[in-house]
Protein backbone atom coordinates (compact mmCIF):
# COMPACT_ATOMS: atom_id res chain seq x y z
CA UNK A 1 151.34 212.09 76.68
CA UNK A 2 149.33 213.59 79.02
CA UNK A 3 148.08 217.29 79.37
CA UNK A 4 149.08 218.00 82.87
CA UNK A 5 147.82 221.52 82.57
CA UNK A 6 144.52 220.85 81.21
CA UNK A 7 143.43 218.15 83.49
CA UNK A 8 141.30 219.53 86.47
CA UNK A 9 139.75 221.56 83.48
CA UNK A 10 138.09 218.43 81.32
CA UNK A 11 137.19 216.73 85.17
CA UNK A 12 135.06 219.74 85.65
CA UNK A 13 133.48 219.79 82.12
CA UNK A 14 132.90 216.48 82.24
CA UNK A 15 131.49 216.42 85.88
CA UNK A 16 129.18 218.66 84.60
CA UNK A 17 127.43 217.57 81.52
CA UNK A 18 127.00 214.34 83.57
CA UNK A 19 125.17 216.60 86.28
CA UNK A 20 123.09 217.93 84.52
CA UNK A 21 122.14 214.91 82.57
CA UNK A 22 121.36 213.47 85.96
CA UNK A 23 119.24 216.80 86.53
CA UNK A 24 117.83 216.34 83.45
CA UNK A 25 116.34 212.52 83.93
CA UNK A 26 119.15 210.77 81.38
CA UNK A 27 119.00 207.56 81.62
CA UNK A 28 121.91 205.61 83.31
CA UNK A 29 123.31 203.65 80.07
CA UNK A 30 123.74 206.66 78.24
CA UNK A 31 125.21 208.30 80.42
CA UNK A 32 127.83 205.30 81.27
CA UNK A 33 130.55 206.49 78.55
CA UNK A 34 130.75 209.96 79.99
CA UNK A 35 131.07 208.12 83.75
CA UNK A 36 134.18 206.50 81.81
CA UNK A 37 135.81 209.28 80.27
CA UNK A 38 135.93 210.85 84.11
CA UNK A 39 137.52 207.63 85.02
CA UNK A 40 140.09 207.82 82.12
CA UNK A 41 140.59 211.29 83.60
CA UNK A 42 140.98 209.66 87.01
CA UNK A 43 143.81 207.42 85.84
CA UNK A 44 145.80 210.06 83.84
CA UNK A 45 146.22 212.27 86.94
CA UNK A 46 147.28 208.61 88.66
CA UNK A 47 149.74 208.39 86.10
CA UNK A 48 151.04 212.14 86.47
CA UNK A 49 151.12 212.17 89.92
CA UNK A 50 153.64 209.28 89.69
CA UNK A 51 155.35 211.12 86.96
CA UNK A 52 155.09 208.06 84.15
CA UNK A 53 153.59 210.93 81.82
CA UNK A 54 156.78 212.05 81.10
CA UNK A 55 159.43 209.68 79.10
CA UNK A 56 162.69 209.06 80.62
CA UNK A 57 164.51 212.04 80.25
CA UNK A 58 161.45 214.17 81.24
CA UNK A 59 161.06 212.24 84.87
CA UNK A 60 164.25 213.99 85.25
CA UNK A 61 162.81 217.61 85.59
CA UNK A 62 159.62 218.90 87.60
CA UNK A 63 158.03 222.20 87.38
CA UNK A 64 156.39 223.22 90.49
CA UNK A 65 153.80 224.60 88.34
CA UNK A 66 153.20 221.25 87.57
CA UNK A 67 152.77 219.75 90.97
CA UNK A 68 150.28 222.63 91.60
CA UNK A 69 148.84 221.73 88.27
CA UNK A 70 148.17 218.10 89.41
CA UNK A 71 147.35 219.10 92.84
CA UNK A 72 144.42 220.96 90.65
CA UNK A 73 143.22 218.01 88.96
CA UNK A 74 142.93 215.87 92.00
CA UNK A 75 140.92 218.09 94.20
CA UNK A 76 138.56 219.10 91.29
CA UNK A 77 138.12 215.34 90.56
CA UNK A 78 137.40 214.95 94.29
CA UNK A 79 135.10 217.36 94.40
CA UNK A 80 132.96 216.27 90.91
CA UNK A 81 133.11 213.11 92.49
CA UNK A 82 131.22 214.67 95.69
CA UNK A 83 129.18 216.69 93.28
CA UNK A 84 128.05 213.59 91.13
CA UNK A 85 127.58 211.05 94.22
CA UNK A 86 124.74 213.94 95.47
CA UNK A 87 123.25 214.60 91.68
CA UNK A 88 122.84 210.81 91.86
CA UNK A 89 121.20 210.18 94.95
CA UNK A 90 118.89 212.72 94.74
CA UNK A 91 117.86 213.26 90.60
CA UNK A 92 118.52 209.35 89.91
CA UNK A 93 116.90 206.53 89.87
CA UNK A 94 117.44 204.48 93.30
CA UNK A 95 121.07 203.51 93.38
CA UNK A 96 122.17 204.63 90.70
CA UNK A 97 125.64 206.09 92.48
CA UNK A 98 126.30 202.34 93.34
CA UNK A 99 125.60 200.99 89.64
CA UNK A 100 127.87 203.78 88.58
CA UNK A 101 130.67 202.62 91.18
């Protein structure tokens, strides 16, 4: 099950530790697992946003503090996304951003 409430909170750890490896000259294939846990990340808030989080009888109810909690999530993964796509370009190696994609 997934952590609805903790979710925009591991995108932005995540997001950056892989920053500032960037920043820090990391090379690209170590750095490739963390790229994947974000993506992981990317797919639970998918899955909560369609509600298959919950099991049968939790579809049922909806907090609204979880909609905002979602909501959360998907603009802070939006924005690391933003944040990494510049860290990239300009503290990478030349396209790096596209390997990554």
């Amino acid at each position: 099950m997934i952590e609805v409430l903790a979710l925009a909170g591991a995108v932005t750890k995540i997001a950056g530790s892989i920053s500032a490896a960037v920043k820090a000259g990391k090379d690209l294939n170590t750095l490739m697992p963390a790229f994947g846990r974000l993506a992981k990340l990317e797919a639970d808030i998918n899955l909560a946003e369609t509600g298959r989080h919950k099991g049968p009888l939790g579809r049922l109810t909806s907090s609204e503090e979880e909609g905002f909690a979602i909501a959360q999530a998907k603009m802070a993964h939006k924005q690391a996304q933003d944040e990494l796509r510049s860290a990239c370009r300009l503290y990478g190696p030349p396209d790096m951003w596209a390997m990554v994609v």
